[in-house]
C-alpha atoms as a PDB file:
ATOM      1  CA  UNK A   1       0.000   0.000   0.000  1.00  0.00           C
ATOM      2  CA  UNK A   2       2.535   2.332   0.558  1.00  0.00           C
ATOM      3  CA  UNK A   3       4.430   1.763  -2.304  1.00  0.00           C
ATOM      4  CA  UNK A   4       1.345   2.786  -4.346  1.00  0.00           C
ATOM      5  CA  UNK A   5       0.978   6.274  -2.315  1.00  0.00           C
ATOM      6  CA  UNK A   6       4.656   6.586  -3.469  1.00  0.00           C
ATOM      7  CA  UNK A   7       4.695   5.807  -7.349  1.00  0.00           C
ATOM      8  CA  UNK A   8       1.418   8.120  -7.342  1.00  0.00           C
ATOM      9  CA  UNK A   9       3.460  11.194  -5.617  1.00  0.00           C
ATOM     10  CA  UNK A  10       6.290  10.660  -7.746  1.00  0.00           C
ATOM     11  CA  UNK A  11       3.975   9.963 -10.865  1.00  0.00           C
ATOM     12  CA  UNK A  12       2.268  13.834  -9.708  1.00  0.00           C
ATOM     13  CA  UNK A  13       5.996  15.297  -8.944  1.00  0.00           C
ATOM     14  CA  UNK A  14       7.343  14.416 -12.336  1.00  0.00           C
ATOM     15  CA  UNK A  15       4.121  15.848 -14.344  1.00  0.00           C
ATOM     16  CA  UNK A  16       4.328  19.229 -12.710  1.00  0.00           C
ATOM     17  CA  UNK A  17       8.114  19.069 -13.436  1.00  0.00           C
ATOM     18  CA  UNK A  18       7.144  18.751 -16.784  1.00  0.00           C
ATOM     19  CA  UNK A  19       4.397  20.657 -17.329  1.00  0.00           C
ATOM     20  CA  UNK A  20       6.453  23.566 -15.647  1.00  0.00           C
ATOM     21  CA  UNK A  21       9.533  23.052 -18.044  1.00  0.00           C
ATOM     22  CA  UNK A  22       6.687  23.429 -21.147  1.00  0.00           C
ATOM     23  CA  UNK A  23       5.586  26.636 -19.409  1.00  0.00           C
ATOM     24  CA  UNK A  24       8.952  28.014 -18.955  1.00  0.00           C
ATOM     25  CA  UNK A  25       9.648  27.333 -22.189  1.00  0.00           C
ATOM     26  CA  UNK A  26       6.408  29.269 -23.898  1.00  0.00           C
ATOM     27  CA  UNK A  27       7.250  32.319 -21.387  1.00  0.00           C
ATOM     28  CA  UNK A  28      10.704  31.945 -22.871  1.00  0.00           C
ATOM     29  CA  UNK A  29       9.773  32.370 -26.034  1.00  0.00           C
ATOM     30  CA  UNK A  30       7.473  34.903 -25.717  1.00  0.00           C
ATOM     31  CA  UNK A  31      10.477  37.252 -23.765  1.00  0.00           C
ATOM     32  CA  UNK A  32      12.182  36.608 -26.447  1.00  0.00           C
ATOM     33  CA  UNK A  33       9.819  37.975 -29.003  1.00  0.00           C
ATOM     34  CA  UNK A  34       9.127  40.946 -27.512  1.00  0.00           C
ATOM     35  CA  UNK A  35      13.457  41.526 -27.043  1.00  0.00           C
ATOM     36  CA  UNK A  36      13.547  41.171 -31.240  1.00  0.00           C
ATOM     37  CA  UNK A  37      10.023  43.621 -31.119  1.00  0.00           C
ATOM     38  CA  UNK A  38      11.934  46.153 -28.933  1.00  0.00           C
ATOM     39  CA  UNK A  39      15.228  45.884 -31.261  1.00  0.00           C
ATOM     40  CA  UNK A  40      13.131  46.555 -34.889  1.00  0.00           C
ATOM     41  CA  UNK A  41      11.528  49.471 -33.169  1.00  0.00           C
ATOM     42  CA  UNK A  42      14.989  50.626 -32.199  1.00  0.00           C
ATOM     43  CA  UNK A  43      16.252  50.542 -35.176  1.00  0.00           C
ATOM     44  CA  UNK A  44      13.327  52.256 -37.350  1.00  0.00           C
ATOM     45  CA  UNK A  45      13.869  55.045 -34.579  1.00  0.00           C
ATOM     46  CA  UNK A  46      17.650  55.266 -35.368  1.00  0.00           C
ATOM     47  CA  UNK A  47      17.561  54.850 -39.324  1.00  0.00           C
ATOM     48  CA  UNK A  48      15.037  58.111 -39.234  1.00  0.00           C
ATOM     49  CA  UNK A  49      17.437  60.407 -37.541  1.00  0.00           C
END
């Protein structure tokens, strides 16, 4: 019995691990995008002066 409590709390640790990695990931990405948005409008701003 209590090896079943066990696999199930490691079964829910590793699927938060996971799904946290997949949210880091997205919230990576979208940092990212808005860094590359930032640098265009930078440069639009310096190529009219």
């Amino acid at each position: 019995m209590e090896k079943k409590y066990f696999l199930i709390i490691i079964a829910l640790f590793l699927m938060t691990t996971v799904m946290g990695c997949n949210t880091m990931k997205g919230a990576g990405k979208d940092v990212e995008q808005a860094g590359q948005d930032l640098q265009k409008a930078a440069d639009k701003e310096n190529e009219t002066k």
